[in-house]
Structure formats: C-alpha cells, structure tokens
Protein backbone atom coordinates (compact mmCIF):
# COMPACT_ATOMS: atom_id res chain seq x y z
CA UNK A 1 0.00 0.00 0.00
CA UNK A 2 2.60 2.69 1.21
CA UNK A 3 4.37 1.66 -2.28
CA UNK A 4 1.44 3.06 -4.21
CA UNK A 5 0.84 6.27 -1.77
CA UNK A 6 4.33 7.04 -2.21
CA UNK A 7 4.37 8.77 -5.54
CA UNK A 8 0.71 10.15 -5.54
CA UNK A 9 2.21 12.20 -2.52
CA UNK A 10 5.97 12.63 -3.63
CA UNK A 11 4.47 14.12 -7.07
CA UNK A 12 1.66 16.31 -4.87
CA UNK A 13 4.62 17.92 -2.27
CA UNK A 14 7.00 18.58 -5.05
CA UNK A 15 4.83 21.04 -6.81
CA UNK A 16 5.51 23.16 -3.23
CA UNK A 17 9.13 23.37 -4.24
CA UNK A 18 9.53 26.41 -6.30
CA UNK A 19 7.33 28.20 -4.13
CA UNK A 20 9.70 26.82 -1.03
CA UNK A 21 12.48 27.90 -2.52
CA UNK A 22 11.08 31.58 -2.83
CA UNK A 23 10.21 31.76 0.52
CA UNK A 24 13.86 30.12 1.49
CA UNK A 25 15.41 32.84 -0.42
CA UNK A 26 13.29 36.24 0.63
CA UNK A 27 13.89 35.15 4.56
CA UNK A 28 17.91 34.59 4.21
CA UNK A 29 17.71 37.52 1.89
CA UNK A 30 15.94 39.50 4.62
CA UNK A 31 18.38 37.69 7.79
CA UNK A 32 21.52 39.59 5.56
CA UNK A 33 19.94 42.53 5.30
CA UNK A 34 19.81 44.15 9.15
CA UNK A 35 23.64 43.31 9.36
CA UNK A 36 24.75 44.65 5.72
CA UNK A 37 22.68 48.06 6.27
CA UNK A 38 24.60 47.89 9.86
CA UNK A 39 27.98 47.59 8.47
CA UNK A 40 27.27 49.98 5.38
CA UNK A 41 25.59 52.59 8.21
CA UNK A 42 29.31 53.16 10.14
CA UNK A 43 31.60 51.00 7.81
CA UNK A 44 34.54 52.85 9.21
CA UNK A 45 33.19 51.40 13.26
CA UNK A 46 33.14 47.66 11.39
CA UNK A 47 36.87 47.99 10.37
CA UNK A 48 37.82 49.03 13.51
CA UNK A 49 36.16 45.94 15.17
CA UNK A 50 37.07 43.74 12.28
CA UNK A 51 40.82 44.96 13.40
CA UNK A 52 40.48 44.29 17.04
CA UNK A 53 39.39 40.26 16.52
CA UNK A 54 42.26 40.07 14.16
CA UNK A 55 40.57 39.96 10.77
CA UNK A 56 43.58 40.93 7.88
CA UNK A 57 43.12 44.13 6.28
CA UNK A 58 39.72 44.83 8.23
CA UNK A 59 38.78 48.19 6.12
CA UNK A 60 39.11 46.03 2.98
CA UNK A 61 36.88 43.12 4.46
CA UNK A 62 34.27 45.32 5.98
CA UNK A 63 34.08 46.59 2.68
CA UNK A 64 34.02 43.18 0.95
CA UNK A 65 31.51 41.66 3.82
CA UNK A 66 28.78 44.37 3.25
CA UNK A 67 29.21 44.09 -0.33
CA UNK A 68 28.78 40.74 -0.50
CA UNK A 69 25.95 40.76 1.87
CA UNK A 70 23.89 43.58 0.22
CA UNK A 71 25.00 42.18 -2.95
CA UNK A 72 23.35 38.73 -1.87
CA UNK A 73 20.03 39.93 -0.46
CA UNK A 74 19.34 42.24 -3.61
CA UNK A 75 20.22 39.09 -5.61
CA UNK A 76 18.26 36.55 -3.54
CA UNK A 77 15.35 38.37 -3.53
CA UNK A 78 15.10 38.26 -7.44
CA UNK A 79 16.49 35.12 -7.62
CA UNK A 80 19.27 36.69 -10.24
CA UNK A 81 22.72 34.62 -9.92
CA UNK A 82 21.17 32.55 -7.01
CA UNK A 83 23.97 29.38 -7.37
CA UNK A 84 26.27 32.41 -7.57
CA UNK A 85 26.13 34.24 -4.87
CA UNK A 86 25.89 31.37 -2.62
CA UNK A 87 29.37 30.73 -2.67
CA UNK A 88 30.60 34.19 -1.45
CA UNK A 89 27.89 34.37 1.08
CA UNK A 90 28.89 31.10 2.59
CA UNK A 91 32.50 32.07 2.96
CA UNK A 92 30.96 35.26 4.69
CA UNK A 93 29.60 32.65 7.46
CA UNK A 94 32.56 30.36 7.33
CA UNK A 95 34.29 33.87 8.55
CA UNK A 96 31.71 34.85 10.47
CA UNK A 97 31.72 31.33 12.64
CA UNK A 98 35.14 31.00 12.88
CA UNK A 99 35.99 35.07 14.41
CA UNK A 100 32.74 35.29 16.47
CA UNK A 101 30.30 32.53 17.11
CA UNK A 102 32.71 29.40 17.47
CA UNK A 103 33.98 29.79 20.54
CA UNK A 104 30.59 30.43 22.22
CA UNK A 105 29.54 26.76 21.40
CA UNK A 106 26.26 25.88 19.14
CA UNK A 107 23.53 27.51 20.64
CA UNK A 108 22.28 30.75 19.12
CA UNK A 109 21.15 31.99 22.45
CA UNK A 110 24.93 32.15 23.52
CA UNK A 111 25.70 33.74 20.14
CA UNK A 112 26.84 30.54 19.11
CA UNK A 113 27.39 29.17 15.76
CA UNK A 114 23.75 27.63 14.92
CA UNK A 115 22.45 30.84 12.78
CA UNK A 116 25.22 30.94 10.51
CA UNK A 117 25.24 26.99 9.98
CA UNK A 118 21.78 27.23 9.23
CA UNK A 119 21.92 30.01 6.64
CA UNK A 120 24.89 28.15 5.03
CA UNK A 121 22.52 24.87 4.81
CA UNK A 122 19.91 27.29 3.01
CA UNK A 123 22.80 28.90 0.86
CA UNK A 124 24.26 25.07 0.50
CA UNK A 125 20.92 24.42 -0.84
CA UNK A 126 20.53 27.37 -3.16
CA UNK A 127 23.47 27.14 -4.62
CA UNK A 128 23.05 22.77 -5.17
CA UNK A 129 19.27 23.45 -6.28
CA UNK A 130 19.05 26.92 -7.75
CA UNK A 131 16.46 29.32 -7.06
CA UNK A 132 13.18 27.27 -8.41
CA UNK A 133 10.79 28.65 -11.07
CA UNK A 134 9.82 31.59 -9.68
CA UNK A 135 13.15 33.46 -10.08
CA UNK A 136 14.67 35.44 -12.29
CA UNK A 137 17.52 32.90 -13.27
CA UNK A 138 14.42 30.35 -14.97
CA UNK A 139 13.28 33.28 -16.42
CA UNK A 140 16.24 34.27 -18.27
CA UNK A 141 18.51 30.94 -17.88
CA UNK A 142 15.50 28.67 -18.08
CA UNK A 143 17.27 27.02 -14.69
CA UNK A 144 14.75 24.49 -13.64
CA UNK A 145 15.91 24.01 -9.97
C-alpha cells in the first residue's frame, strides 16, 4: 500500500518546491539585510572591530563583507545569480563562525554558531538546487531548480 501512496504524494509535495524555494530565499535575503545596512551605516566602526578580533586588512573586508551581503540579499530576492552568490555568502559565514560565534559553542542563544550553519545549509541548498521557477535565473537561464 505505502508503495502506491508514495508517488501520488511525492508528485503532490513537489509542486511546493519552487514556491519553497522563494520563501527560502526572501527570509535569508531579509536575515543579511539588518547586518549589511549595519555595516554599510558606520563601515569605518566595522573595520575598527574587524581589526580588534584580528581579521587581515579589516577596512578592505568590511568593505568586501557588506558588499557581498547587500549584494546577496538584492540578488536573492530576485532570484538573479542565485547558485552564484551562494558561494561568497557562505565564505561570509565560514568567517563569520570562525571570528565570532565558534567559541561560544552551538547555541544561538549564547551567540553561538547555529544561525550561521543554518543560513549556510539554506545557501548550501541554493546554490546545489538553484532558485526554483519563480526566479529570475528560470526566467532568463531557463534554470529548472
């Protein structure tokens, strides 16, 4: 029995996944946007903090980090360039785990690292799946997933 229910339901919760994918996208693209308006608002405050946990060349990377992160949720949000701009947004997080949240554990109530993992799953998933049918890149690129 289960062996016929299977793809009846399989084929009915895969027509959610475009429309999952949208909604995916517009709430990472809105988690990146508070910080990136932050950083943008008093770059020159960023780079100074960037210098004091030891980030390289912290003017240049504040620079680069609210860049990429306004660059992502204006991108996300149309679904333009969505396997893209995965990749620089996960190597934001990778950054962002290993200078802040690592050494207060997992939880995100500690200002651990479970907020940024999760947003590089979504951004893992983005950039494996694309940015589903309702997106700018099946519009113009005719990318299916």
């Amino acid at each position: 029995m289960l062996q016929r229910i299977y793809p009846f339901v399989k084929d009915l919760l895969s027509h959610g996944q475009s429309a999952s994918l949208l909604l995916a996208r517009l709430v990472v693209a809105y988690g990146f946007y508070k910080p990136a308006m932050m950083k943008w608002s008093d770059i020159g405050a960023v780079a100074t903090w960037f210098g004091s946990i030891g980030i390289p060349l912290p003017t240049l990377n504040a620079y680069m980090a609210a860049t990429t992160e306004i660059t992502g949720v204006v991108l996300l949000t149309l679904g333009l360039f969505t396997r893209v701009i995965s990749i620089p947004l996960i190597v934001v997080m990778i950054v962002a785990i290993v200078t802040v949240h690592l050494p207060n554990g997992f939880s995100a109530g500690n200002n651990g690292f479970e907020i940024p993992v999760y947003y590089m799953l979504f951004l893992s998933i983005f950039a494996s799946f694309g940015a589903g049918k309702f997106s700018l890149d099946h519009l113009i690129f005719g990318d299916e997933q």
